[in-house]
C-alpha atoms as a PDB file:
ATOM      1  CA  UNK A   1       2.806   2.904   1.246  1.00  0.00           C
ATOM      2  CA  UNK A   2       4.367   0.732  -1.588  1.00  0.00           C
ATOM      3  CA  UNK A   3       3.039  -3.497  -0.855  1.00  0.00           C
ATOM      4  CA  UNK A   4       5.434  -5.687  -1.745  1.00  0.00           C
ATOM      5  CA  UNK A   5       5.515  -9.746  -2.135  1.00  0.00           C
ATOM      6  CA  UNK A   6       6.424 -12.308  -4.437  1.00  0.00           C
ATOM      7  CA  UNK A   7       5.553 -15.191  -6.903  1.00  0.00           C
ATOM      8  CA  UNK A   8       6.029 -18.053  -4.953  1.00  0.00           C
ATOM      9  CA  UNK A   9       4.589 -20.931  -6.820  1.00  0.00           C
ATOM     10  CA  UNK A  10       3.172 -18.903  -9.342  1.00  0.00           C
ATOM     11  CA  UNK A  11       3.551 -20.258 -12.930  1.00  0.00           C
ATOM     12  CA  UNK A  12       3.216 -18.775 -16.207  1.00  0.00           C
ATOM     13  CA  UNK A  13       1.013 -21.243 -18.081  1.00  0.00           C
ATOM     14  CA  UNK A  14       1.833 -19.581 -21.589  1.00  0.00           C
ATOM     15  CA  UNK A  15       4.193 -21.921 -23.576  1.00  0.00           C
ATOM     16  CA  UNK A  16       6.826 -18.168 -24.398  1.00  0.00           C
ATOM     17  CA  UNK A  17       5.845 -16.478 -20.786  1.00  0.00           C
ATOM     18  CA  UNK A  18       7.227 -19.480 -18.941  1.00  0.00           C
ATOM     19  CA  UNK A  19      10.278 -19.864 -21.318  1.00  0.00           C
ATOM     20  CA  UNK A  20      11.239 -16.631 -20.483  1.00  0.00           C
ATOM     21  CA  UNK A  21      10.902 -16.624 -16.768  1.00  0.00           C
ATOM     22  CA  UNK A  22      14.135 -16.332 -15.272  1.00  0.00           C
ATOM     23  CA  UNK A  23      13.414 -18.004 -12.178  1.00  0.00           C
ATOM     24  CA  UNK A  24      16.071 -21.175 -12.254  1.00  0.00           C
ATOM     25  CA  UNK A  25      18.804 -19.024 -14.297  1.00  0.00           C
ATOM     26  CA  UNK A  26      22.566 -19.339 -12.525  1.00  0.00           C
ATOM     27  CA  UNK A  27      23.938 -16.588 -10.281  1.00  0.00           C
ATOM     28  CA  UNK A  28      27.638 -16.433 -10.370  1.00  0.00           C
ATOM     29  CA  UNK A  29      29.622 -13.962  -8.094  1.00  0.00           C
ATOM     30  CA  UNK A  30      33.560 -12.607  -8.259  1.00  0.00           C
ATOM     31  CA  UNK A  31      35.573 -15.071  -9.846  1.00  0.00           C
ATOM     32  CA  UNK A  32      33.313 -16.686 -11.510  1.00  0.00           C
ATOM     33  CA  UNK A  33      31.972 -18.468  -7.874  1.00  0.00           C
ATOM     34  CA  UNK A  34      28.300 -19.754  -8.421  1.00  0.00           C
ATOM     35  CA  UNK A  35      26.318 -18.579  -5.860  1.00  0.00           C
ATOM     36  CA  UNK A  36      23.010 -20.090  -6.926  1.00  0.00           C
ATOM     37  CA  UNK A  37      20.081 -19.485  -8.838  1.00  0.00           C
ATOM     38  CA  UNK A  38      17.048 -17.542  -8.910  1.00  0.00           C
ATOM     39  CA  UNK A  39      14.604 -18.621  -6.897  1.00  0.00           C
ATOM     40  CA  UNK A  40      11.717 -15.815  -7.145  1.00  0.00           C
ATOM     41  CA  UNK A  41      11.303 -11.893  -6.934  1.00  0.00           C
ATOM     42  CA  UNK A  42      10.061  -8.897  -4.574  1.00  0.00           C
ATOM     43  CA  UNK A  43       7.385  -6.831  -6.831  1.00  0.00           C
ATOM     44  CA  UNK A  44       5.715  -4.166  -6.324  1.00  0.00           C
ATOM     45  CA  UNK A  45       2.089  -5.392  -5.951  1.00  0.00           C
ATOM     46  CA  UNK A  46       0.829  -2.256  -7.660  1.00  0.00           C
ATOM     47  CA  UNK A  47       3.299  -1.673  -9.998  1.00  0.00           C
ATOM     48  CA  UNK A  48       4.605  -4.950 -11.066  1.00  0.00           C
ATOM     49  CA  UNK A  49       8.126  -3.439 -10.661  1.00  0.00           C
ATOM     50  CA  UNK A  50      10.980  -5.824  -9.391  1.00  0.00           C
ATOM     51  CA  UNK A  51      12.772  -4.232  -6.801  1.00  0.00           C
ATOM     52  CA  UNK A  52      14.768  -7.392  -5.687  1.00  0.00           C
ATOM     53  CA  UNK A  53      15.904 -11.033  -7.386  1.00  0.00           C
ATOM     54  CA  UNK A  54      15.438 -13.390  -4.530  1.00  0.00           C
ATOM     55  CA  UNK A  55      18.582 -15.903  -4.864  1.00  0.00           C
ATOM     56  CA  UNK A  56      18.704 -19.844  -3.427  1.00  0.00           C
ATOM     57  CA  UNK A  57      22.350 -20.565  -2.644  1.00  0.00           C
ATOM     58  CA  UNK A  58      21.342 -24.553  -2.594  1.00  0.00           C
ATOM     59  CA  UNK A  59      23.015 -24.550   1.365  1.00  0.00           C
ATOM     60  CA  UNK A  60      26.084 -23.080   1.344  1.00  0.00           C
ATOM     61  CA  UNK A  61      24.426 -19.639   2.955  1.00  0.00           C
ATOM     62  CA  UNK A  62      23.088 -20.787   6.708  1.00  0.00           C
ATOM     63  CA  UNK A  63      19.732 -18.750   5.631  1.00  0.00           C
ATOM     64  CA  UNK A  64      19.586 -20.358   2.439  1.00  0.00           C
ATOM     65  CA  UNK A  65      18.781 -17.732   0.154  1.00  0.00           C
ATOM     66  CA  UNK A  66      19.888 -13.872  -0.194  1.00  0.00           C
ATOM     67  CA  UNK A  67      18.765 -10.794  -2.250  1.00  0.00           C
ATOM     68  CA  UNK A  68      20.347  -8.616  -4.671  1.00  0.00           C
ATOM     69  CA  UNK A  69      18.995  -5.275  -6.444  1.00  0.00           C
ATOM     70  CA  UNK A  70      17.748  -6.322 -10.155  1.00  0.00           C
ATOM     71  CA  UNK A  71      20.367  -3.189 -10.923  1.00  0.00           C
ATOM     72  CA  UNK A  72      23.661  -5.385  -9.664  1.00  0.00           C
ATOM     73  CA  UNK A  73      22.667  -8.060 -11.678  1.00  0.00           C
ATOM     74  CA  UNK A  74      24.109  -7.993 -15.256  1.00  0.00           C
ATOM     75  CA  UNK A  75      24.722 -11.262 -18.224  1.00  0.00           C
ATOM     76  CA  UNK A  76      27.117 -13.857 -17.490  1.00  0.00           C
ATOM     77  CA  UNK A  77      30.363 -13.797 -20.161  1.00  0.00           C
ATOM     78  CA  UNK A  78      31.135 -17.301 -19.465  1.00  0.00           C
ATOM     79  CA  UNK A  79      27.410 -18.694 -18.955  1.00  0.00           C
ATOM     80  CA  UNK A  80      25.051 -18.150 -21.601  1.00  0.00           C
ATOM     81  CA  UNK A  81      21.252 -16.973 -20.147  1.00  0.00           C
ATOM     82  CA  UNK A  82      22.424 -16.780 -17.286  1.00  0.00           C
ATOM     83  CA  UNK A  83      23.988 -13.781 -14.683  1.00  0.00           C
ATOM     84  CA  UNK A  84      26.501 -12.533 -12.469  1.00  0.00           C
ATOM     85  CA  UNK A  85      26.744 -10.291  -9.595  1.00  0.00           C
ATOM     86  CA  UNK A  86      29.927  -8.449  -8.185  1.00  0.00           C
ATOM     87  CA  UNK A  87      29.775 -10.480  -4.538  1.00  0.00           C
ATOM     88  CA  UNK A  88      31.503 -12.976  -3.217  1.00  0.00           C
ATOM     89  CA  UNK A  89      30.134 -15.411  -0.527  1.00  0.00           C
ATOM     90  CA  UNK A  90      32.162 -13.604   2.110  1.00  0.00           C
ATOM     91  CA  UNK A  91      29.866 -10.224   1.828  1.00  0.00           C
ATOM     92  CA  UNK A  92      26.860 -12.380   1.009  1.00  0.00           C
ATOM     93  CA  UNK A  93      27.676 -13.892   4.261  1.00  0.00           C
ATOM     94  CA  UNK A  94      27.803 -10.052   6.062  1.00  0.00           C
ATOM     95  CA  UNK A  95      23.764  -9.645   5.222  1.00  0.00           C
ATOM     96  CA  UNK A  96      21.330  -9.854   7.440  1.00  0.00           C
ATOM     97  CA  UNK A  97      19.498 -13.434   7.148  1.00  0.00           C
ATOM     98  CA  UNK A  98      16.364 -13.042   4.927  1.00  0.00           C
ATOM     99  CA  UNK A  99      12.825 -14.252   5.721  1.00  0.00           C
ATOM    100  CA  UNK A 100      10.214 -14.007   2.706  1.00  0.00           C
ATOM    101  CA  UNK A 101       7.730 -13.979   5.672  1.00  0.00           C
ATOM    102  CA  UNK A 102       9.674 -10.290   6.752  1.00  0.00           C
ATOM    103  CA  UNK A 103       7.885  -9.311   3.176  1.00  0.00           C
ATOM    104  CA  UNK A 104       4.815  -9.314   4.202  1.00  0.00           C
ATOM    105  CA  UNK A 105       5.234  -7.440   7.072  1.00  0.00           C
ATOM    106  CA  UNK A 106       4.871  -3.978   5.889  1.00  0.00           C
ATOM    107  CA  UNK A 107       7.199  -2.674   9.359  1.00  0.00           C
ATOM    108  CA  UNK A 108       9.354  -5.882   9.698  1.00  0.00           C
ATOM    109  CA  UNK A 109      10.572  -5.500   5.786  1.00  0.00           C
ATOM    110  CA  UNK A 110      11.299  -1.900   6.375  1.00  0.00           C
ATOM    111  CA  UNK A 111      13.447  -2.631   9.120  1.00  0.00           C
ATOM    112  CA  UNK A 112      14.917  -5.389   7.188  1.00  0.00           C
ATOM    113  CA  UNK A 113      15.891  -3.077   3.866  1.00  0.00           C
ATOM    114  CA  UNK A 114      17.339  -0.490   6.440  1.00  0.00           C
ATOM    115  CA  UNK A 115      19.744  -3.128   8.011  1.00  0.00           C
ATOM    116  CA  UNK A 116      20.593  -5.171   4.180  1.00  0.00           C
ATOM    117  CA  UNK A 117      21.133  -1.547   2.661  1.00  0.00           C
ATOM    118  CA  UNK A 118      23.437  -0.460   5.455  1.00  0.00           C
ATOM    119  CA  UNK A 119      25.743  -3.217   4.750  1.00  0.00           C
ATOM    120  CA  UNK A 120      26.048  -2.297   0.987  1.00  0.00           C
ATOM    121  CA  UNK A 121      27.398   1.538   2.642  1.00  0.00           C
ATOM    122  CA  UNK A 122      29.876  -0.549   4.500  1.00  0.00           C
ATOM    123  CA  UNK A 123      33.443  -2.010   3.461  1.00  0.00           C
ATOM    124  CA  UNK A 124      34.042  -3.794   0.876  1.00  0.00           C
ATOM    125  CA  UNK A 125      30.468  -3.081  -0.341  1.00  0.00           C
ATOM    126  CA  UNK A 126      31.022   0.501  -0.951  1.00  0.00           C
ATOM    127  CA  UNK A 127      30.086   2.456  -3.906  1.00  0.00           C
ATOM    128  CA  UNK A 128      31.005   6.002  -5.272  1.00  0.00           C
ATOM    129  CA  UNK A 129      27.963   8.825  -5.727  1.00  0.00           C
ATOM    130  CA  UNK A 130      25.430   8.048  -8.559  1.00  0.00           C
ATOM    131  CA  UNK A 131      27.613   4.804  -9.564  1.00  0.00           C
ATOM    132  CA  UNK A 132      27.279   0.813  -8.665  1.00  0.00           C
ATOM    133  CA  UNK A 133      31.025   0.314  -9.212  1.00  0.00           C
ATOM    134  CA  UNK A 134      32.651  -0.225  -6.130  1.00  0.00           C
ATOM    135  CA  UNK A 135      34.680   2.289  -4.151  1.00  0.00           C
ATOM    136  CA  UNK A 136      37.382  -0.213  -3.836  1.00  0.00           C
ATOM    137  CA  UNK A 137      36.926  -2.589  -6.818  1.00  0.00           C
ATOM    138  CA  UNK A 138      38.897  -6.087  -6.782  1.00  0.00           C
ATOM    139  CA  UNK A 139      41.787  -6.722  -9.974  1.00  0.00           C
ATOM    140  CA  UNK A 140      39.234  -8.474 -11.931  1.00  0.00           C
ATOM    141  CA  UNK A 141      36.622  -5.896 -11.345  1.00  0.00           C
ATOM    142  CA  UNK A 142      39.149  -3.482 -12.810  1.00  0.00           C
ATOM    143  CA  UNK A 143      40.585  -5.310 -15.583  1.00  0.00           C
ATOM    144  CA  UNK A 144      36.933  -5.674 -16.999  1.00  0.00           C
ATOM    145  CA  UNK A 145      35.957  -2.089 -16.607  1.00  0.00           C
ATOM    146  CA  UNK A 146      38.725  -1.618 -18.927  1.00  0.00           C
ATOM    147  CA  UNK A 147      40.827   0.792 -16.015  1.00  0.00           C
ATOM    148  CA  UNK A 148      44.018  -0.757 -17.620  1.00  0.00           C
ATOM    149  CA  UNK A 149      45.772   0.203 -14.143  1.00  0.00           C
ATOM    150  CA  UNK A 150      45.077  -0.749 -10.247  1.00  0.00           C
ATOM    151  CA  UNK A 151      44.461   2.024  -8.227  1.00  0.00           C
ATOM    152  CA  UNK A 152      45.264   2.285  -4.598  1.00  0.00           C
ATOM    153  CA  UNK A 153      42.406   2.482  -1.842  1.00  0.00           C
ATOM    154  CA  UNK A 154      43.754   5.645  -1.219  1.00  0.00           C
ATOM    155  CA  UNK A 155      43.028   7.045  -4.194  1.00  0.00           C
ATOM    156  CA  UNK A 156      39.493   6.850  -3.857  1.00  0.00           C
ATOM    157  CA  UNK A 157      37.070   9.340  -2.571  1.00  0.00           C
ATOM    158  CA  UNK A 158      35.776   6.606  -0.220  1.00  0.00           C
ATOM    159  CA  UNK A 159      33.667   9.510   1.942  1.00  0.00           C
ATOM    160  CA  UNK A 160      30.892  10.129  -0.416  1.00  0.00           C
ATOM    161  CA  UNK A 161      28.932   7.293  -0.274  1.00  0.00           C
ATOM    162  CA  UNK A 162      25.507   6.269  -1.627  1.00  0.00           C
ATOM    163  CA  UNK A 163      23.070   3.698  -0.678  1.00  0.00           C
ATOM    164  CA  UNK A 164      22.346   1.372  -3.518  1.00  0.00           C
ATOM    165  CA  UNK A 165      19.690   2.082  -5.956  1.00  0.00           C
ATOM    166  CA  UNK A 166      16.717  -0.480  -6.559  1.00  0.00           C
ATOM    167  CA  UNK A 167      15.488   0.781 -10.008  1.00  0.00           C
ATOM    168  CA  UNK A 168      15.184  -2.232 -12.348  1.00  0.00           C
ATOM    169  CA  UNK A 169      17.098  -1.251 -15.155  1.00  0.00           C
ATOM    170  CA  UNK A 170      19.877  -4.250 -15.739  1.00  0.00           C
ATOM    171  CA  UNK A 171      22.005  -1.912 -18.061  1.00  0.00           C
ATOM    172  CA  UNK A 172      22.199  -4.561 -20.850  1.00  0.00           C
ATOM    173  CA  UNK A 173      22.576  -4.792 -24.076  1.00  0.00           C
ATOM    174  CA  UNK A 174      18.904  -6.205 -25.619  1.00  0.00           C
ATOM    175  CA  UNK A 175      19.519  -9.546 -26.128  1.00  0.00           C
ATOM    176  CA  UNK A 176      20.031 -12.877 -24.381  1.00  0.00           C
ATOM    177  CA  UNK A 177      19.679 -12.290 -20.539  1.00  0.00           C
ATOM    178  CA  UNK A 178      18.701  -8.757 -20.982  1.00  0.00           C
ATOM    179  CA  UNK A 179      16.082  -9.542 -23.635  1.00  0.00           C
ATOM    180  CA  UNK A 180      14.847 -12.056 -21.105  1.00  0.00           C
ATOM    181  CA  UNK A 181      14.714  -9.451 -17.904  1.00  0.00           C
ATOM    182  CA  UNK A 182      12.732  -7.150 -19.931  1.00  0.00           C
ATOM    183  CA  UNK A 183      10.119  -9.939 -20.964  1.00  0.00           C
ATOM    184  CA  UNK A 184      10.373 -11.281 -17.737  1.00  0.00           C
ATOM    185  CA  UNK A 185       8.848  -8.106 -16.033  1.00  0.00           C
ATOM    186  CA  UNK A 186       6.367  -7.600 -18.692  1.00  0.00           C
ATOM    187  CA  UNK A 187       4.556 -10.866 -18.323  1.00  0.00           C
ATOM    188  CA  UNK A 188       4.870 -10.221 -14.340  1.00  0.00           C
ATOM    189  CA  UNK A 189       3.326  -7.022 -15.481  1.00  0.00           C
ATOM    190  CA  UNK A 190       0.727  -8.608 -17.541  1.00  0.00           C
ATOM    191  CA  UNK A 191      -0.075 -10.883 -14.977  1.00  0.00           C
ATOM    192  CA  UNK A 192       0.200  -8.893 -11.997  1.00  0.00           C
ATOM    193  CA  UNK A 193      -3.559  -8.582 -11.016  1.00  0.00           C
ATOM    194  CA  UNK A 194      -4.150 -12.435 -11.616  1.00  0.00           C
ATOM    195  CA  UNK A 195      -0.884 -12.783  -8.946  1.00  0.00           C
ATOM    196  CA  UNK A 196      -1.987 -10.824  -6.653  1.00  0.00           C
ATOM    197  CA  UNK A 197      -5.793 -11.312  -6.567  1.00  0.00           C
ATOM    198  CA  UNK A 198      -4.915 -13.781  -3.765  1.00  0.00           C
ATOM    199  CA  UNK A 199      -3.413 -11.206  -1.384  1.00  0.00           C
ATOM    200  CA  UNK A 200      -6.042 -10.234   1.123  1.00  0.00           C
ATOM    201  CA  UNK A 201      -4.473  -6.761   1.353  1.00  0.00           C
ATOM    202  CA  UNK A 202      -4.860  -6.097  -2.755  1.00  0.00           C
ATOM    203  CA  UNK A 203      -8.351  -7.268  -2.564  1.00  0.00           C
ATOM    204  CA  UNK A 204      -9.314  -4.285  -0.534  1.00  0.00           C
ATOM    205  CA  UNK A 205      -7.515  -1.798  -2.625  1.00  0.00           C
ATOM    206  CA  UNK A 206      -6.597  -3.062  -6.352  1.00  0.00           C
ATOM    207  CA  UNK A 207      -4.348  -0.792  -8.474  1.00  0.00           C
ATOM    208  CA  UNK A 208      -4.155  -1.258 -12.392  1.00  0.00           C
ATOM    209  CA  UNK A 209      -1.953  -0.733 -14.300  1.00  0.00           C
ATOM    210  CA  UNK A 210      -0.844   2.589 -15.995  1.00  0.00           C
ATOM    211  CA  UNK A 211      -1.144   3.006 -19.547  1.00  0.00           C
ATOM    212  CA  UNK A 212       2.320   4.558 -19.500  1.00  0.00           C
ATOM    213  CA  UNK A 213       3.438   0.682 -18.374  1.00  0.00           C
ATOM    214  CA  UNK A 214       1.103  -1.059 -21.143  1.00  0.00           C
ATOM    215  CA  UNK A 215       2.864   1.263 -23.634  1.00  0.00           C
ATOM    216  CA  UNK A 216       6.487   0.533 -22.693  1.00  0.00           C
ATOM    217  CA  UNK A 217       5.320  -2.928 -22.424  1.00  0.00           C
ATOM    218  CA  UNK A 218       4.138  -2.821 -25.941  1.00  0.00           C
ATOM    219  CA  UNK A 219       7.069  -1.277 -27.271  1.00  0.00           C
ATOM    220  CA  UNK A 220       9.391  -4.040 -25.681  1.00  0.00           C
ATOM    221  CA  UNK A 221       7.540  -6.480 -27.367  1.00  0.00           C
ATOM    222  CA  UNK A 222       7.596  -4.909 -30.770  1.00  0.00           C
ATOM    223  CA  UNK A 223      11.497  -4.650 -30.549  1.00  0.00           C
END
């Protein structure tokens, strides 16, 4: 099974690694609501893939921070480096409360991305088959998909539902935040077995990385 955990206080000490980490960059939601900022990330521990942005709301969320797929998450219009997320505080409010500790707990974080994921399948967090646009998308959400018209809730196929995906790609254009994602992972990449040489379960069982992931790594760089 896939082991999961996160930076924590993990720095890059590299002057360009640690200006593009994104931990610190602005979350805003619907309406251009600030939610918070990005506090750290789930990883794959023998991968070095993100599967979630770990996001401090700085108190207004009773559990103090929530997570969001890095696939939700795309560049802020109004806020230069930093993103945006199609939530508002009401259906950040609806997830369950999380606990990094739940993360390394390979049974309790199960249970806990079976219960977070359920509420994404639920009203208003709904999403039509192979898509992340909402089943029943707000006027804004509309107006910037370009829809040009407002569609009625019963106009929408709102019984095939899909679980949200958790693959990392931010669907950006490569530059600014997007440039910065991509770097992001690649020094977490870099880095990963320096990271997580201090978890006692990758000690007995360290997994390099592929050379498919040092190519694409590579590649980003020489873009």
């Amino acid at each position: 099974m896939a082991h999961y955990g996160t930076l924590r206080d993990y720095r890059f000490t590299n002057l360009d690694a640690a200006t593009d980490d994104i931990r610190g960059s602005k979350v805003y939601g619907l309406n251009d609501e600030k939610l918070g900022e990005i506090d750290d990330v789930i990883f794959n521990h023998a991968t070095g893939e993100i599967t979630y942005v770990v996001i401090d709301t700085g108190g207004w969320l009773s559990s103090k921070k929530f997570i969001v797929p890095p696939n939700q998450l795309r560049p802020s219009v109004q806020h230069e480096d930093d993103f945006k997320v199609d939530l508002t505080q009401e259906q950040i409010e609806s997830f369950p409360p999380y606990d990094e500790a739940d993360v390394e707990s390979e049974e309790k974080w199960n249970d806990y991305q079976g219960r977070y994921r359920s509420k994404w399948e639920q009203k208003p967090i709904m999403h039509r088959v192979a898509t992340d646009r909402n089943i029943t998308p707000t006027t804004k959400q509309q107006i910037q998909s370009g829809s040009g018209t407002l569609a009625s809730a019963d106009d929408e196929e709102v019984a095939n539902v899909t679980p949200i995906r958790t693959e990392t790609s931010l669907g950006m254009d490569a530059s600014g935040p997007s440039r910065r994602w991509s770097t992001f992972e690649d020094r977490l990449r870099e880095r990963r077995q320096e990271i997580v040489s201090v978890c006692a379960a990758c000690k007995t069982s360290p997994a390099s990385e592929t050379a498919s992931e040092r190519e694409r790594a590579e590649r980003r760089r020489a873009s």
